[in-house]
N, C-alpha and C. Protein backbone atom coordinates (compact mmCIF):
# COMPACT_ATOMS: atom_id res chain seq x y z
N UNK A 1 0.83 -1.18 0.00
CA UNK A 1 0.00 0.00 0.00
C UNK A 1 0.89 1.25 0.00
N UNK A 2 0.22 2.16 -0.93
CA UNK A 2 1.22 3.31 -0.85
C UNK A 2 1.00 4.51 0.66
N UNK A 3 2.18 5.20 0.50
CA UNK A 3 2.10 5.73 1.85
C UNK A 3 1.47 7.50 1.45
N UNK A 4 1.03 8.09 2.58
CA UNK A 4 0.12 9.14 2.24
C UNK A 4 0.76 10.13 2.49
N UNK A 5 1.06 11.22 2.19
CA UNK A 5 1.89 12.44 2.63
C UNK A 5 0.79 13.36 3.11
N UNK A 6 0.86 14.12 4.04
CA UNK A 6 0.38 15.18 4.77
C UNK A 6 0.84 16.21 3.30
N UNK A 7 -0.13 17.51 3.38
CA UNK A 7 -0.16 18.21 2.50
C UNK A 7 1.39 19.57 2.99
N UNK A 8 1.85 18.96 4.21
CA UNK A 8 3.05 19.67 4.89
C UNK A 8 4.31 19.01 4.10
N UNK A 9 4.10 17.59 3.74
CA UNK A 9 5.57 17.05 3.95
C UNK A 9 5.20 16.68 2.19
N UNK A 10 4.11 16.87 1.45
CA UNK A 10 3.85 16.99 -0.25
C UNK A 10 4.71 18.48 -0.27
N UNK A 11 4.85 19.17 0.28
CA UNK A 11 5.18 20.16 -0.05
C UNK A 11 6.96 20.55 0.60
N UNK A 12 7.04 20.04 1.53
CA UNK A 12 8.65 19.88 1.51
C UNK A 12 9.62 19.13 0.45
N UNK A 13 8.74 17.65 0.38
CA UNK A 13 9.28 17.00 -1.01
C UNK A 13 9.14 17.28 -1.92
N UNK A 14 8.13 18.44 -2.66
CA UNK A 14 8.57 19.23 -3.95
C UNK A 14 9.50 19.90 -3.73
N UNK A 15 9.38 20.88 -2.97
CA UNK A 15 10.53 22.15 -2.76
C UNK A 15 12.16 21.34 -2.22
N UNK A 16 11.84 19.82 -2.12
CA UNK A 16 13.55 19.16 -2.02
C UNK A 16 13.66 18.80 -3.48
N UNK A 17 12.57 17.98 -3.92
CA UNK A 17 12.96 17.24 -5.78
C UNK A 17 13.24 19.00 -6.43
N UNK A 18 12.76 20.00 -5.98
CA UNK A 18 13.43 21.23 -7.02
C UNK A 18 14.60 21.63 -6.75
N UNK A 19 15.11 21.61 -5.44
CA UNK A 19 16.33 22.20 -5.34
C UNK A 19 17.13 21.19 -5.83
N UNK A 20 17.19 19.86 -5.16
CA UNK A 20 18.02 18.64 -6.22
C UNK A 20 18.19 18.86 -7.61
N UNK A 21 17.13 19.09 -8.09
CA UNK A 21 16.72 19.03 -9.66
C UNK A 21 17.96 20.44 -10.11
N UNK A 22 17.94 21.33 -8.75
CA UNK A 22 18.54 22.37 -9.66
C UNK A 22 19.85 22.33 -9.36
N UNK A 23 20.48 21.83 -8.40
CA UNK A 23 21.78 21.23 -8.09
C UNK A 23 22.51 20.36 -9.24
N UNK A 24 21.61 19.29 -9.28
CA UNK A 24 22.13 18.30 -10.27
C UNK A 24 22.16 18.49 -11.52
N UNK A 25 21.12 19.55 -11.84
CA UNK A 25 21.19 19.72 -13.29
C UNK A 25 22.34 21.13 -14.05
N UNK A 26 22.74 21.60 -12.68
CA UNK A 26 23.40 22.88 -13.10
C UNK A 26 25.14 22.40 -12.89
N UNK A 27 25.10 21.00 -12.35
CA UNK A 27 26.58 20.03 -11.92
C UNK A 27 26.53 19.35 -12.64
N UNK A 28 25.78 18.12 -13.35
CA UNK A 28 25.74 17.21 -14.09
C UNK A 28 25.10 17.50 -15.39
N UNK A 29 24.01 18.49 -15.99
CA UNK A 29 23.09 17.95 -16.72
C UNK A 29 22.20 17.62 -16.31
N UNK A 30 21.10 17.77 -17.83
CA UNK A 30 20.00 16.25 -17.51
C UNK A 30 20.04 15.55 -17.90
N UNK A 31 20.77 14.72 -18.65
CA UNK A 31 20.74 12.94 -18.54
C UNK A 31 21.57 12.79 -18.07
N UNK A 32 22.62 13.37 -17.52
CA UNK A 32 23.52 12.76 -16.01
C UNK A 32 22.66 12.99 -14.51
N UNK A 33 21.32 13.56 -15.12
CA UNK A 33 20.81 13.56 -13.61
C UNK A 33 19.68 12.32 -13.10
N UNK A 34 19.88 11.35 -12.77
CA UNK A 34 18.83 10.56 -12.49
C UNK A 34 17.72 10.63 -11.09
N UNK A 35 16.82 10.26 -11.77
CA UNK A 35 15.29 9.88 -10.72
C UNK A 35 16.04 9.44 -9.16
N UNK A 36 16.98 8.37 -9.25
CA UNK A 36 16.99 7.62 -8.67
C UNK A 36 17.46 8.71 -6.99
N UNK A 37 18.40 9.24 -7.99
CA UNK A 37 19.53 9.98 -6.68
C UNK A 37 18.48 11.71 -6.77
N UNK A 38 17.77 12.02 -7.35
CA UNK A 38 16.90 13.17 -6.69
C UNK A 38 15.77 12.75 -5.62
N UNK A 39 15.34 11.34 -5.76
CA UNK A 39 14.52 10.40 -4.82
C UNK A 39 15.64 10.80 -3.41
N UNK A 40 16.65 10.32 -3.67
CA UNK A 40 17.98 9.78 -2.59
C UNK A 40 17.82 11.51 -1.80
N UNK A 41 18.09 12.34 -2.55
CA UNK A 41 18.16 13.61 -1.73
C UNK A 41 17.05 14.06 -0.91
N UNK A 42 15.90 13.60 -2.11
CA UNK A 42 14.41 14.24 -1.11
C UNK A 42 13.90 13.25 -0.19
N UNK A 43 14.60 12.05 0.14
CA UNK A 43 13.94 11.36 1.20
C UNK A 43 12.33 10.34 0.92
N UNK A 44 12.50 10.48 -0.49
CA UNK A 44 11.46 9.04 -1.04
C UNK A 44 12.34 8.41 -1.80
N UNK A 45 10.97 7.48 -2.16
CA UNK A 45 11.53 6.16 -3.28
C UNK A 45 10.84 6.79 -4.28
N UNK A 46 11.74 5.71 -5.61
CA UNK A 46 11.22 6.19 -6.78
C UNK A 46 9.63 6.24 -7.15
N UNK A 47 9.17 5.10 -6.79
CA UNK A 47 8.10 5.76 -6.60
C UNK A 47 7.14 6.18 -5.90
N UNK A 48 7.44 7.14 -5.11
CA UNK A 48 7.20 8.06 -4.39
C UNK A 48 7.16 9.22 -5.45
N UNK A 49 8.47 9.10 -6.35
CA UNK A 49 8.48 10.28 -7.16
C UNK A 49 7.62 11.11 -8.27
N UNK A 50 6.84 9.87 -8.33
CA UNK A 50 5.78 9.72 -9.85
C UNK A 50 4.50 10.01 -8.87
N UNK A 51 4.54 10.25 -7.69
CA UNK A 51 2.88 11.05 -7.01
C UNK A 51 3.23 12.52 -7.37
N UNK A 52 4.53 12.90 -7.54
CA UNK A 52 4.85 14.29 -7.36
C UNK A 52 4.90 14.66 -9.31
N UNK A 53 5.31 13.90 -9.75
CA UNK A 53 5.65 14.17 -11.16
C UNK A 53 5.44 13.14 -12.24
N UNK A 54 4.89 13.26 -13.13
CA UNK A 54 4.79 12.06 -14.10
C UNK A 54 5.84 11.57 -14.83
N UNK A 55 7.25 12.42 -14.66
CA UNK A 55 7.89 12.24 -15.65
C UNK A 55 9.16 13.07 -15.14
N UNK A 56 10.46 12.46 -15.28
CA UNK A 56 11.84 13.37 -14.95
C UNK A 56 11.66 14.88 -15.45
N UNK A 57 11.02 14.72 -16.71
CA UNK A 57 11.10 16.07 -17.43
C UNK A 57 9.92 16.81 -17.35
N UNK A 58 8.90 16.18 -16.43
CA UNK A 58 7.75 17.28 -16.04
C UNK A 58 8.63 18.18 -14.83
N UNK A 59 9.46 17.37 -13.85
CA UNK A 59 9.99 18.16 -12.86
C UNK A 59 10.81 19.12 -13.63
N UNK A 60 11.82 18.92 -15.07
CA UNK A 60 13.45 19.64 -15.56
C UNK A 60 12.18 20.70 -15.69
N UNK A 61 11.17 20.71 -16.45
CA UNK A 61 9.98 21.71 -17.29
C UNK A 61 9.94 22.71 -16.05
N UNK A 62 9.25 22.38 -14.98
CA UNK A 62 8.87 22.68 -13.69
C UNK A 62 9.99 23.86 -13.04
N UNK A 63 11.29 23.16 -12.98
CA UNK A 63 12.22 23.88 -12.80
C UNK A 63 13.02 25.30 -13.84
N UNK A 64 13.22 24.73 -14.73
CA UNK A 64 13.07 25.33 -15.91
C UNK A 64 12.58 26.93 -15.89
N UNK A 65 10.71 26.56 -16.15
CA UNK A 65 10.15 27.64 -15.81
C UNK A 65 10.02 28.66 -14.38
N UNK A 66 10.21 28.11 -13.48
CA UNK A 66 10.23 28.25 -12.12
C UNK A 66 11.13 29.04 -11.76
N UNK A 67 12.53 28.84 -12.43
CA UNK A 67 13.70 29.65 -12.26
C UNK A 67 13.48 31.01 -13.16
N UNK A 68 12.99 30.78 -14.60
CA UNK A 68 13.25 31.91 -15.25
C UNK A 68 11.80 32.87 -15.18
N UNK A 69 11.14 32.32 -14.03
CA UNK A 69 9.99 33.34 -13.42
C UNK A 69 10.42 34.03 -11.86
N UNK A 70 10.82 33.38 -11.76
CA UNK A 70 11.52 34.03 -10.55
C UNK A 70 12.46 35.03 -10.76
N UNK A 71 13.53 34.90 -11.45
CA UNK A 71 14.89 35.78 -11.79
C UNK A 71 13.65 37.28 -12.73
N UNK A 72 12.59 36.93 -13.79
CA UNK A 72 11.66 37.81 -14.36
C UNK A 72 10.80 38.41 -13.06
N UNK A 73 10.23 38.28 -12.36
CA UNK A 73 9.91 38.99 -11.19
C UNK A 73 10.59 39.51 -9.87
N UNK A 74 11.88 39.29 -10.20
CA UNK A 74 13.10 39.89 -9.52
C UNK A 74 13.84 41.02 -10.28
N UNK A 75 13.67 41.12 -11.26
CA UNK A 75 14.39 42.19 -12.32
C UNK A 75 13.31 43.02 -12.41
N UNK A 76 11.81 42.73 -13.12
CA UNK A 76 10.80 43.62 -12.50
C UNK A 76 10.74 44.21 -11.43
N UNK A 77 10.71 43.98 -10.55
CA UNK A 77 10.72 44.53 -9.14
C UNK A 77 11.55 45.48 -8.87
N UNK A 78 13.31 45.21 -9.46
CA UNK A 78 14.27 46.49 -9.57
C UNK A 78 13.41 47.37 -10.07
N UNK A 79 13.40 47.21 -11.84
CA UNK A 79 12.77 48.43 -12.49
C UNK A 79 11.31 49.11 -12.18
N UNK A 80 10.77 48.47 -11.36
CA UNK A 80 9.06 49.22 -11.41
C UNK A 80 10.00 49.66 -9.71
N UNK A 81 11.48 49.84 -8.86
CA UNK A 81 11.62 50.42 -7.46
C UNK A 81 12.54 51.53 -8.65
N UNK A 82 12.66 51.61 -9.44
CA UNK A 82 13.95 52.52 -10.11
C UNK A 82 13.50 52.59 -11.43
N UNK A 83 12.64 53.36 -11.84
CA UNK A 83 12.02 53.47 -13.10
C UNK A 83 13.07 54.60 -14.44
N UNK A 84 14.23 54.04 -14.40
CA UNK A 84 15.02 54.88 -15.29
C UNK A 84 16.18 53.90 -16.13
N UNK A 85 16.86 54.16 -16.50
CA UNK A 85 17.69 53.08 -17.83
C UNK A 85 18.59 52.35 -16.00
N UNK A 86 19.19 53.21 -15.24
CA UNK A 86 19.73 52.73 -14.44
C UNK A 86 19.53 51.50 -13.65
N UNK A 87 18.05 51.45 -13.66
CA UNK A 87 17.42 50.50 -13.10
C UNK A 87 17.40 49.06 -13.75
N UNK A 88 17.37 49.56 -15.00
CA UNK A 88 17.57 48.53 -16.53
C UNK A 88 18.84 47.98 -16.51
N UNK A 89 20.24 48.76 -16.01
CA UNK A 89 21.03 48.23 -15.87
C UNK A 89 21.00 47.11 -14.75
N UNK A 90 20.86 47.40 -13.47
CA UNK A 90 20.58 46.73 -12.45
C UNK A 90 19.93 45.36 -12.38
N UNK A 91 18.48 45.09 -13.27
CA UNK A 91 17.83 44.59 -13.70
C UNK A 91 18.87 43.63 -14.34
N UNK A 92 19.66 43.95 -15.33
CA UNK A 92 20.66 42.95 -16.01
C UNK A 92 21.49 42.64 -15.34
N UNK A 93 21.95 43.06 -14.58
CA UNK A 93 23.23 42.54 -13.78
C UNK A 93 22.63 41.61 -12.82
N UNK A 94 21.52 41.57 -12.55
CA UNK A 94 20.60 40.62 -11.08
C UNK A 94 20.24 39.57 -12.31
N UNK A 95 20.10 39.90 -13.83
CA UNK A 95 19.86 38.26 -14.29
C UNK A 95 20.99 37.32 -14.54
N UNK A 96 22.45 38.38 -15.15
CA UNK A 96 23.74 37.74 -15.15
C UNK A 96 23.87 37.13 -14.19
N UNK A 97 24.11 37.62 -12.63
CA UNK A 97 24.64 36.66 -11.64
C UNK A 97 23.12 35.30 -11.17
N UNK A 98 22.16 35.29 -11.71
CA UNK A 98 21.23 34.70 -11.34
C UNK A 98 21.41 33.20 -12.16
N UNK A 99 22.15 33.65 -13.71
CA UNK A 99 22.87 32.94 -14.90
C UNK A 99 23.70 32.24 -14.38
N UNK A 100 24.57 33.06 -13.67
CA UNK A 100 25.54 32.19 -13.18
C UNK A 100 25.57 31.04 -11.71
N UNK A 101 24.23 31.32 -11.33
CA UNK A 101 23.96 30.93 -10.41
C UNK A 101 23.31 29.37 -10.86
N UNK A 102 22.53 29.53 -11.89
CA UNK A 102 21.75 28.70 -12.36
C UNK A 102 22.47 28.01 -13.62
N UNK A 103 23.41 27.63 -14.08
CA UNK A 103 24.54 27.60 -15.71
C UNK A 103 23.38 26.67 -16.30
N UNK A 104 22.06 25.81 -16.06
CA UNK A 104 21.22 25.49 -16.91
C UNK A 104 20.77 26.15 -18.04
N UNK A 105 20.43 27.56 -17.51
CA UNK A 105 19.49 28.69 -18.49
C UNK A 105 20.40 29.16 -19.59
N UNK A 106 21.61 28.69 -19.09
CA UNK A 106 22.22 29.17 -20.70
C UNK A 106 23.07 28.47 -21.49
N UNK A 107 22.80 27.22 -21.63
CA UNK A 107 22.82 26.09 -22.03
C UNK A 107 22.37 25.63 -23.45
N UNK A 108 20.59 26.31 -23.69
CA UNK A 108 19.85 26.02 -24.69
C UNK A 108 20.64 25.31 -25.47
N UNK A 109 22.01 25.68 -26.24
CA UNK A 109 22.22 25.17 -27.41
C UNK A 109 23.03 23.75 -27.19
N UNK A 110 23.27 23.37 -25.76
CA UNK A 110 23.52 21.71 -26.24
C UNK A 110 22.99 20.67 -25.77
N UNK A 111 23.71 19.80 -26.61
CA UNK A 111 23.16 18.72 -26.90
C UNK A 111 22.16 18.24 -25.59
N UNK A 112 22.39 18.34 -24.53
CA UNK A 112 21.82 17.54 -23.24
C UNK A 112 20.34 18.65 -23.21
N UNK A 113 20.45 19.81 -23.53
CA UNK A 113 19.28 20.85 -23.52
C UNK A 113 18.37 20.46 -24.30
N UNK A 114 19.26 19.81 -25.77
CA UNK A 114 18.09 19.72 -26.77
C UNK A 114 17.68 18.19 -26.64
N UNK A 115 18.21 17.33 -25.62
CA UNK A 115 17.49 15.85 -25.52
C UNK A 115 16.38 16.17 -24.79
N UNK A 116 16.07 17.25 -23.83
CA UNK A 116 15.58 17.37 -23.14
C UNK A 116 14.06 17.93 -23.88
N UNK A 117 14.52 18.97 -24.19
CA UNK A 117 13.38 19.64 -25.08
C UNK A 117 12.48 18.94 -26.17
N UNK A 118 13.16 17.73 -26.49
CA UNK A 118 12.68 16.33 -27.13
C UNK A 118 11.56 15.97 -26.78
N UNK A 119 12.37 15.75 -25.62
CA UNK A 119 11.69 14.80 -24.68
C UNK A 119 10.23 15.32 -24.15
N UNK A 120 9.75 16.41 -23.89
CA UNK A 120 8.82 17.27 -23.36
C UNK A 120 7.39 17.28 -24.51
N UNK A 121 6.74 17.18 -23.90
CA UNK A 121 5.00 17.67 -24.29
C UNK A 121 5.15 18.87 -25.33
N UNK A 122 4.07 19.06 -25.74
CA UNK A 122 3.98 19.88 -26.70
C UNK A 122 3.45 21.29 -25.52
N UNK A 123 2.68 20.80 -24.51
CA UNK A 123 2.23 21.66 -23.23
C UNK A 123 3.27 22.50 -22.69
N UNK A 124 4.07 21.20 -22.24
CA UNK A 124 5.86 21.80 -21.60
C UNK A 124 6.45 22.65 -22.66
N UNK A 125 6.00 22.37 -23.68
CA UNK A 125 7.36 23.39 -24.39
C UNK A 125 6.52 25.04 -24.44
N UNK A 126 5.60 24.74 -24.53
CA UNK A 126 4.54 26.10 -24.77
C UNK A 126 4.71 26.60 -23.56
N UNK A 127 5.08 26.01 -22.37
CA UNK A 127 5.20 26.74 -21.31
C UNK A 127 6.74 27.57 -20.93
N UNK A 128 7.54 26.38 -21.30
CA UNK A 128 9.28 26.78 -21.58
C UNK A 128 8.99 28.67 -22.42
N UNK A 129 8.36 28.24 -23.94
CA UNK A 129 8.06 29.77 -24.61
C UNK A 129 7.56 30.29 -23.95
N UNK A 130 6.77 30.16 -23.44
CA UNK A 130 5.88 31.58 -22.60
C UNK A 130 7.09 31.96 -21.90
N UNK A 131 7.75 31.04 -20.85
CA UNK A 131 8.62 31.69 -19.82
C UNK A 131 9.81 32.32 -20.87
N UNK A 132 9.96 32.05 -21.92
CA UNK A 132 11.20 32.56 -22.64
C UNK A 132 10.73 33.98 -23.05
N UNK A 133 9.68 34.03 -23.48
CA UNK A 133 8.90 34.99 -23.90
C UNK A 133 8.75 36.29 -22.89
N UNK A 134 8.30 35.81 -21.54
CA UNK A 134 8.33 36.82 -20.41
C UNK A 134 9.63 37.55 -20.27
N UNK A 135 10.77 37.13 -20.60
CA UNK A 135 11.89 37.91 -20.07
C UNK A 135 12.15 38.55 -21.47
N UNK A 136 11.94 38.35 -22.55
CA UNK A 136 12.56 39.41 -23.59
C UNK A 136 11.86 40.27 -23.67
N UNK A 137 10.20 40.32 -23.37
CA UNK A 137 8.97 41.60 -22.92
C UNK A 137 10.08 42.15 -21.86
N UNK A 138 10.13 41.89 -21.05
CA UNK A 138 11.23 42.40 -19.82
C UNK A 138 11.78 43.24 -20.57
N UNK A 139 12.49 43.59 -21.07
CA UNK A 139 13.34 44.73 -22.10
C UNK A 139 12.96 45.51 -23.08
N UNK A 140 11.63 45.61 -23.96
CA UNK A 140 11.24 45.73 -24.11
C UNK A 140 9.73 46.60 -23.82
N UNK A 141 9.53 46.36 -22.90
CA UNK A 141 7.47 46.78 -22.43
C UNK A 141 8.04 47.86 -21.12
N UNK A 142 9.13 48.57 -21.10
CA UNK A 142 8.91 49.43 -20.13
C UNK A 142 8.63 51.16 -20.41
N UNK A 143 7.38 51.37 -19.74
CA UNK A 143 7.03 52.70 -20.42
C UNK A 143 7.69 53.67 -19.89
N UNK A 144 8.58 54.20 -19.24
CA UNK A 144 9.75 54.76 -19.50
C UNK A 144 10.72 54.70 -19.56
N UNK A 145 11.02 53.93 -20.44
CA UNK A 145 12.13 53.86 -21.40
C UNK A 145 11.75 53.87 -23.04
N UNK A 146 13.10 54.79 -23.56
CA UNK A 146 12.46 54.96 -25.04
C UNK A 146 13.99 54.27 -25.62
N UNK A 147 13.70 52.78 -26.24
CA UNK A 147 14.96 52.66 -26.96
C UNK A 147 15.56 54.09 -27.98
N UNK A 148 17.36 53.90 -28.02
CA UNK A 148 17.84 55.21 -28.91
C UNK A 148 18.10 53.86 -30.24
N UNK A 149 17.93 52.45 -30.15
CA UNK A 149 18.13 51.73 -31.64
C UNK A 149 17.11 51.23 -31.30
N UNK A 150 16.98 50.30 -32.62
CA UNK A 150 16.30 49.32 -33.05
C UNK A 150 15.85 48.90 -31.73
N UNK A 151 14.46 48.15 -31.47
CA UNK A 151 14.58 47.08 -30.28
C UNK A 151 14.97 46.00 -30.25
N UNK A 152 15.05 45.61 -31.42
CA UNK A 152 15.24 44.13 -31.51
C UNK A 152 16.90 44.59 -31.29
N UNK A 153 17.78 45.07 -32.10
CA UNK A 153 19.21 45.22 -31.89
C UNK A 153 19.29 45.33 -30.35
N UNK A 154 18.92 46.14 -29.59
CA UNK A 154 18.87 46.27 -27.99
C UNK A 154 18.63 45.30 -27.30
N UNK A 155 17.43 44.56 -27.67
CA UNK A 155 17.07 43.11 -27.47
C UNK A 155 18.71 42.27 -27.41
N UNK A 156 19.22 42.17 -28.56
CA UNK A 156 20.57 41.63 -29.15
C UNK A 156 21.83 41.79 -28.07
N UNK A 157 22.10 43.09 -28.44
CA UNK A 157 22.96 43.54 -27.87
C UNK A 157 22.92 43.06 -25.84
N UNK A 158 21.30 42.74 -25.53
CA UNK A 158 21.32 42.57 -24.13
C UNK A 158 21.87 40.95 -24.24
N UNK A 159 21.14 40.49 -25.13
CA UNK A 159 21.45 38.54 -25.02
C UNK A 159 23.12 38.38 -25.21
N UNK A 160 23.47 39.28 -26.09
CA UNK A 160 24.61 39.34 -26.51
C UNK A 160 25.48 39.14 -24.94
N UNK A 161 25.09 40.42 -24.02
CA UNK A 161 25.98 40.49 -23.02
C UNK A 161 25.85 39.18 -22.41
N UNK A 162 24.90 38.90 -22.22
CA UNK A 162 24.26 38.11 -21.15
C UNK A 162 24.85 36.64 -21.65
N UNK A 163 24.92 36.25 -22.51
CA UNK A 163 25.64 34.83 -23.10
C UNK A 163 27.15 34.96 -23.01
N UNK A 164 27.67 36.05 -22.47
CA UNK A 164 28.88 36.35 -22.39
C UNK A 164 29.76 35.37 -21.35
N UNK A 165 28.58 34.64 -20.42
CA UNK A 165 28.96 34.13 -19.12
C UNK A 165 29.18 32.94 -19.05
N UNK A 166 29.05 32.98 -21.05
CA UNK A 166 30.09 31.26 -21.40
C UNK A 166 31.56 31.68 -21.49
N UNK A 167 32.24 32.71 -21.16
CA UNK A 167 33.25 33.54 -21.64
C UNK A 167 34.12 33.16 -20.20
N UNK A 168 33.40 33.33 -19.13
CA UNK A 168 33.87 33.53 -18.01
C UNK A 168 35.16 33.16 -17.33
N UNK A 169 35.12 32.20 -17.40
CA UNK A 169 36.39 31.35 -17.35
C UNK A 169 37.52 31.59 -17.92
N UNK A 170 37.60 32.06 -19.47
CA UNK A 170 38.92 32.69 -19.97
C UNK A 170 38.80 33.77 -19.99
N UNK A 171 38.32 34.86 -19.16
CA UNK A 171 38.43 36.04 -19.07
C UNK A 171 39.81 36.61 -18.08
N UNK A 172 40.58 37.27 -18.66
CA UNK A 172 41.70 37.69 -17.45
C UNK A 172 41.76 38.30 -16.18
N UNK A 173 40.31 38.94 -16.27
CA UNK A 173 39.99 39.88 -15.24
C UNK A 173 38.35 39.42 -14.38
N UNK A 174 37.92 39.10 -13.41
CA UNK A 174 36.48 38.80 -12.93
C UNK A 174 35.42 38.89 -13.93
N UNK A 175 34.37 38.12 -14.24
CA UNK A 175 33.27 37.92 -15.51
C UNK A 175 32.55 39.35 -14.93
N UNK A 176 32.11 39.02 -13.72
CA UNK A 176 31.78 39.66 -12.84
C UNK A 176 31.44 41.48 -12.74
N UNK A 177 33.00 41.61 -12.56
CA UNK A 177 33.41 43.20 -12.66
C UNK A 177 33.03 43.40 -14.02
N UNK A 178 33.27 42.46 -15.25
CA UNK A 178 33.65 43.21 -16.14
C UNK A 178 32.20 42.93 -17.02
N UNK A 179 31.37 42.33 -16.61
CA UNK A 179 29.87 42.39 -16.96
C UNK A 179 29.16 43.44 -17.00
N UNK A 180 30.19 43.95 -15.52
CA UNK A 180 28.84 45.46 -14.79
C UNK A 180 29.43 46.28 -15.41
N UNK A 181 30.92 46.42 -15.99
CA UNK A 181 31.34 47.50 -16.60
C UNK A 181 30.44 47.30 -17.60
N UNK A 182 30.56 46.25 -18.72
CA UNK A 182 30.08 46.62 -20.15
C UNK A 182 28.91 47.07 -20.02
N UNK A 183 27.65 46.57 -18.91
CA UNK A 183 26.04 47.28 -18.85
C UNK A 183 26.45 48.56 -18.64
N UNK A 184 27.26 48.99 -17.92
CA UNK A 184 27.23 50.40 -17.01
C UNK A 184 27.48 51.08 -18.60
N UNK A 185 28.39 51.07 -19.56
CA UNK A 185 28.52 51.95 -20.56
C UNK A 185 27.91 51.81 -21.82
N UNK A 186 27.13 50.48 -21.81
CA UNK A 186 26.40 50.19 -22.89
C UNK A 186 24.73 50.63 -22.41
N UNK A 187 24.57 51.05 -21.53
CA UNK A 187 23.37 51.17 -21.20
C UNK A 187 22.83 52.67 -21.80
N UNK A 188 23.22 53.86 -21.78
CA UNK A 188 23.27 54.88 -22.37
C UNK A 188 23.20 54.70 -24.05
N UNK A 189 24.03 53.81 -24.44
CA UNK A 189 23.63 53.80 -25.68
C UNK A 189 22.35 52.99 -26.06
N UNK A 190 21.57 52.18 -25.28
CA UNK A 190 20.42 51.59 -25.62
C UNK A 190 19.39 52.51 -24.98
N UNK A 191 19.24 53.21 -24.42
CA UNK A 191 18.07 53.90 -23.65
C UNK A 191 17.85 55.09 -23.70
N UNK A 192 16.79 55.95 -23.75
CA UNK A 192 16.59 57.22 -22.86
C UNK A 192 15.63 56.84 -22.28
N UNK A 193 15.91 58.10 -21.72
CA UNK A 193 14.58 57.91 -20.74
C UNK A 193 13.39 59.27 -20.76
C-alpha cells in the first residue's frame, strides 16, 4: 500500500525534488541527472516520485520555468523600485549573476538541452516559450524607457551580453566586474529615458 503524505511534507518534497533538480542539473546535466539519486536527496523512493511528477522532465519543465519566473519577477521589481535606464542596468546585472547561479538557463544550445526539449509535451514546451517569452517583454514593455536603436538590436545587444557568461572562465579579469562594466557603458547607448 502506498504511503500518504500530509499536504506539509507533499510540499517539503517538492521544494527538495526542485532544489536537487537544480543542483544536479546545473553540476551534471540532464541525462547525467537521475530519478533515482533526486529520490535519494528528497527522502522518497522512486516511486514516491511519480505522485509528485509524471515524468523526470515534467519536474526539468517545472524547474526550468520556475527559475526563469523568478529571476523575471526579480528584475521587475528592480525596475518598477527605479524606473530609469539605471534600473535597466541593475535589472541585467541581477539576471547575469542569477545565470551564473543557475549555468542550466544558458545552455539552450547543447546537446543535453536539446534531448531534453525532445523529450517534453507539446504543453511543456509552450510553457518553456511563454517563460522565454516573459523575459525578452522584460526589455522591451517598459514605459519609460524609449529605446535610442532598433529594439530588436537592444534586445541583441542585451542577449549578446548576457551569453557572455560562457566567456567567463577565460576572461583575465572577474566575468563579474567586467559584466557590470560593459552594462554600465552600454546602457546609455540603448536607452533614454
Amino acid at each position: 500500500m502506498a504511503r500518504s503524505f500530509s499536504e506539509w511534507e507533499k510540499e517539503n518534497i517538492r521544494r527538495s525534488l526542485v532544489e536537487a533538480c537544480k543542483q544536479s542539473w546545473a553540476k551534471h546535466g540532464y541525462k547525467k541527472t537521475g530519478v533515482d539519486e533526486l529520490c535519494r536527496q528528497a527522502g522518497i523512493s522512486k516511486g514516491a516520485f511519480y505522485l509528485f511528477y509524471e515524468s523526470k522532465e515534467s519536474l526539468f519543465c517545472e524547474v526550468l520555468c520556475s527559475v526563469q519566473e523568478e529571476i523575471c519577477d526579480a528584475a521587475s521589481k528592480i525596475m518598477e523600485n527605479r524606473q530609469n535606464k539605471h534600473g535597466m542596468a541593475e535589472a541585467i546585472k541581477l539576471i547575469y549573476r542569477e545565470y551564473h547561479k543557475n549555468n542550466f538557463l544558458y545552455h539552450a544550445d547543447s546537446i543535453d538541452y536539446t534531448v531534453l526539449m525532445n523529450k517534453l509535451s507539446k504543453e511543456q514546451i509552450r510553457k518553456v516559450e511563454e517563460s522565454n517569452d516573459r523575459g525578452r517583454r522584460l526589455f522591451l514593455t517598459q514605459p519609460y524607457l524609449k529605446c535610442k536603436v532598433d529594439a530588436e538590436l537592444a534586445l541583441s545587444v542585451i542577449y549578446s551580453l548576457l551569453m557572455n557568461i560562457r566567456n567567463k572562465d577565460v576572461l583575465p579579469y572577474g566575468h563579474i566586474e567586467t559584466f557590470d562594466f560593459m552594462v554600465d557603458h552600454l546602457i546609455d547607448s540603448l536607452y533614454e529615458e
